[in-house]
Protein backbone atom coordinates (compact mmCIF):
# COMPACT_ATOMS: atom_id res chain seq x y z
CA UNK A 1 106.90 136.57 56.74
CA UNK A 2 104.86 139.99 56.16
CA UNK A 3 102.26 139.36 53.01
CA UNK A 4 101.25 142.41 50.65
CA UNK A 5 98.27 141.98 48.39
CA UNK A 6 98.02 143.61 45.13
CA UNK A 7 94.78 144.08 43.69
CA UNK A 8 95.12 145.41 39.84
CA UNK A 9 93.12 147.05 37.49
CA UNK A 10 90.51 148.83 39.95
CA UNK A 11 88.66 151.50 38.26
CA UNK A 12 87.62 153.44 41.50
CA UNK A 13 90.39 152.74 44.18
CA UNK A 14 87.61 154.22 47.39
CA UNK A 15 84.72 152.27 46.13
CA UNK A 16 86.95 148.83 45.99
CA UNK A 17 88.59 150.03 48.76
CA UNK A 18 84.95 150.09 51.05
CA UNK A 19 84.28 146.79 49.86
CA UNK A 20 87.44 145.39 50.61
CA UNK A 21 87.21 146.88 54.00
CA UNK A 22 83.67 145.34 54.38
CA UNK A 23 85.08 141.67 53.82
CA UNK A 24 88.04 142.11 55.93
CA UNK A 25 85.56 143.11 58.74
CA UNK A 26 82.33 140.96 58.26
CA UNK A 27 86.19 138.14 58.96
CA UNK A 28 86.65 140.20 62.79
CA UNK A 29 90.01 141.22 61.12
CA UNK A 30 91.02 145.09 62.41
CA UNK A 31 93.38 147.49 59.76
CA UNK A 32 94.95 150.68 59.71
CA UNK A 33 93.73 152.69 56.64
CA UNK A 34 96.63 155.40 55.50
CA UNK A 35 95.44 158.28 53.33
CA UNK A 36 97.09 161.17 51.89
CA UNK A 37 94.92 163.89 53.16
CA UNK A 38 93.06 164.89 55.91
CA UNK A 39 89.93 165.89 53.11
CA UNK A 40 90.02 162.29 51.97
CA UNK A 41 90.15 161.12 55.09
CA UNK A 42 86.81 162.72 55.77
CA UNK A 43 85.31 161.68 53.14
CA UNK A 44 86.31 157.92 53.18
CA UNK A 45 85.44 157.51 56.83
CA UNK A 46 81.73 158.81 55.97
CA UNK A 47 81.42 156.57 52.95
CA UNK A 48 82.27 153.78 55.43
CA UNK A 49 79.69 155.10 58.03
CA UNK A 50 76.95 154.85 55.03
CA UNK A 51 76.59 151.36 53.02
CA UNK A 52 73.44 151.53 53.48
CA UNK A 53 70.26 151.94 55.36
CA UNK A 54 71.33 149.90 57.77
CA UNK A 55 74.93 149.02 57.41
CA UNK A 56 78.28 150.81 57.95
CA UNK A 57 81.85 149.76 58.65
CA UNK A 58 82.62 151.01 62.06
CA UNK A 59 85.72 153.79 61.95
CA UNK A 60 87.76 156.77 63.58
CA UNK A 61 90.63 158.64 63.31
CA UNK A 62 93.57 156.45 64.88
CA UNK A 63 93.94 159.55 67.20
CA UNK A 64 90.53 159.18 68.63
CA UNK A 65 89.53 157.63 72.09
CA UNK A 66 88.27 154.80 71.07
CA UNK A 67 90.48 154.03 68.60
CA UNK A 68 91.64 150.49 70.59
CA UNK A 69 88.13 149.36 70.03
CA UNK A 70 87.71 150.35 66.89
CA UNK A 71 88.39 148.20 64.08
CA UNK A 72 88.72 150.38 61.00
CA UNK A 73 91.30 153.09 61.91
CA UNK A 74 91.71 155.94 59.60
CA UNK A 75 95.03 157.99 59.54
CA UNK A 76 97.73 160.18 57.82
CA UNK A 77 100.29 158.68 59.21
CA UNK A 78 101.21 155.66 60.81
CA UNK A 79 101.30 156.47 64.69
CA UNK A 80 104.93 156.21 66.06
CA UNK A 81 103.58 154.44 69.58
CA UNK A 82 100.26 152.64 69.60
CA UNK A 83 99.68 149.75 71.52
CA UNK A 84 97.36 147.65 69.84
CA UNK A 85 97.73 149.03 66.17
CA UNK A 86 96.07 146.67 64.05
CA UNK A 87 98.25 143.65 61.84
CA UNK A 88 96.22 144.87 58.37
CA UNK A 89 97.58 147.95 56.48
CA UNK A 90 95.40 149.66 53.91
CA UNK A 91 97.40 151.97 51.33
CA UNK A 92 95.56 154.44 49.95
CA UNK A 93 98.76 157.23 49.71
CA UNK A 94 100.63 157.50 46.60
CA UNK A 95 104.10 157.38 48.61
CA UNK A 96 106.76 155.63 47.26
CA UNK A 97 108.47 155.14 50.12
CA UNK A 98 106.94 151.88 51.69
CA UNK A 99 109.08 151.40 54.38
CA UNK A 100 107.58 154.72 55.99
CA UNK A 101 104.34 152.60 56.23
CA UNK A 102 105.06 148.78 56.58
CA UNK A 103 107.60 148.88 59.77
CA UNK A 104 104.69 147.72 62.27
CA UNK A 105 102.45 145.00 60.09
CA UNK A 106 101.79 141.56 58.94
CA UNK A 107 100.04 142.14 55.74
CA UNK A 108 99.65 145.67 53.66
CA UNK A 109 96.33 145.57 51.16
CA UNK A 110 98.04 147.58 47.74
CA UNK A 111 95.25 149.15 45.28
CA UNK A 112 96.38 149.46 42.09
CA UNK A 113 94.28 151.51 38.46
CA UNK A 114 94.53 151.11 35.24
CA UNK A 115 96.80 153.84 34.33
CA UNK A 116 100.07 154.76 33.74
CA UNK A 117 100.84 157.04 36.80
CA UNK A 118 99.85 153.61 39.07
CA UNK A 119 102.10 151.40 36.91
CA UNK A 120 105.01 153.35 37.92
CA UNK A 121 103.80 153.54 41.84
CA UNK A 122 102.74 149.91 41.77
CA UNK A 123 105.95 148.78 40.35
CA UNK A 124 108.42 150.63 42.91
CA UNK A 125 106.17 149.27 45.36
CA UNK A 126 106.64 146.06 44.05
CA UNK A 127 110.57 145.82 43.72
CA UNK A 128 110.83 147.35 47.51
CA UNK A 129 108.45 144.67 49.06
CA UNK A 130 110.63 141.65 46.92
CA UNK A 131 113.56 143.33 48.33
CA UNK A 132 112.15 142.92 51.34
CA UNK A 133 111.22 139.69 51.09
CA UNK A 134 107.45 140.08 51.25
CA UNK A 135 105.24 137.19 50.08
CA UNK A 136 103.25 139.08 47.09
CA UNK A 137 99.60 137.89 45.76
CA UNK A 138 98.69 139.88 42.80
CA UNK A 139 94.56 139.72 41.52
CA UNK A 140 93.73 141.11 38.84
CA UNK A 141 90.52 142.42 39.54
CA UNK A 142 89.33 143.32 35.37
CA UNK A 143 86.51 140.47 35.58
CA UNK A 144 85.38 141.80 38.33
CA UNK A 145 84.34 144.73 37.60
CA UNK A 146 83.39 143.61 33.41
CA UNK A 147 79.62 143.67 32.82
């Protein structure tokens, strides 16, 4: 049975978003990243390039080369034919169409703010993956981020 995560209340979707990525790969896990434009895109990969002096999240454009060995794949779209496409879907789009974007894996990773606008998104998301019978985990990630 496919899973989708929900992670609520995030006050800056890319910043959560790199750390999220960072656990799911310090745990060998691969995912497909889906943005909404090719700017963002850009900028995300290079964020994930530079944690630090010495740390980055390994990442290309699912288009790219090396994209089999690669275990962060960035894209626009979810590639009709790709062999080894990875089981972990990261949705950073505002689409709310799901089914363009969860045909091909096991678990989709949801971001959700604090705002009106992602209410709405999160909650058509929501009633498509019950209808689908997705198993959902919600967090509520407010204590995380109190100070």
């Amino acid at each position: 049975m496919p899973r989708v995560d929900f992670y609520h209340n995030v006050p800056d979707t890319l910043l959560f978003a790199r750390k999220l990525l960072q656990t799911v790969y310090q745990k060998k896990n691969r995912v497909f990243v889906l943005l909404a434009a090719t700017e963002l895109l850009n900028e995300f990969s290079l964020r994930l390039w530079c944690l630090g002096d010495d740390a980055f999240i390994p990442n290309c454009p699912v288009e790219a080369k090396e994209a089999p060995k690669t275990p962060i794949l960035l894209g626009l779209k979810i590639p009709d034919s790709f062999a080894q496409l990875p089981t972990i879907l990261l949705n950073l789009t505002d689409s709310t169409e799901p089914k363009t974007y969860t045909k091909s894996f096991k678990r989709i990773l949801e971001i959700t703010q604090n705002n009106a606008e992602s209410s709405i998104l999160t909650q058509i998301r929501l009633n498509y993956y019950q209808n689908q019978s997705f198993d959902i985990f919600e967090h509520d990630m407010t204590m995380h981020h109190a100070k």
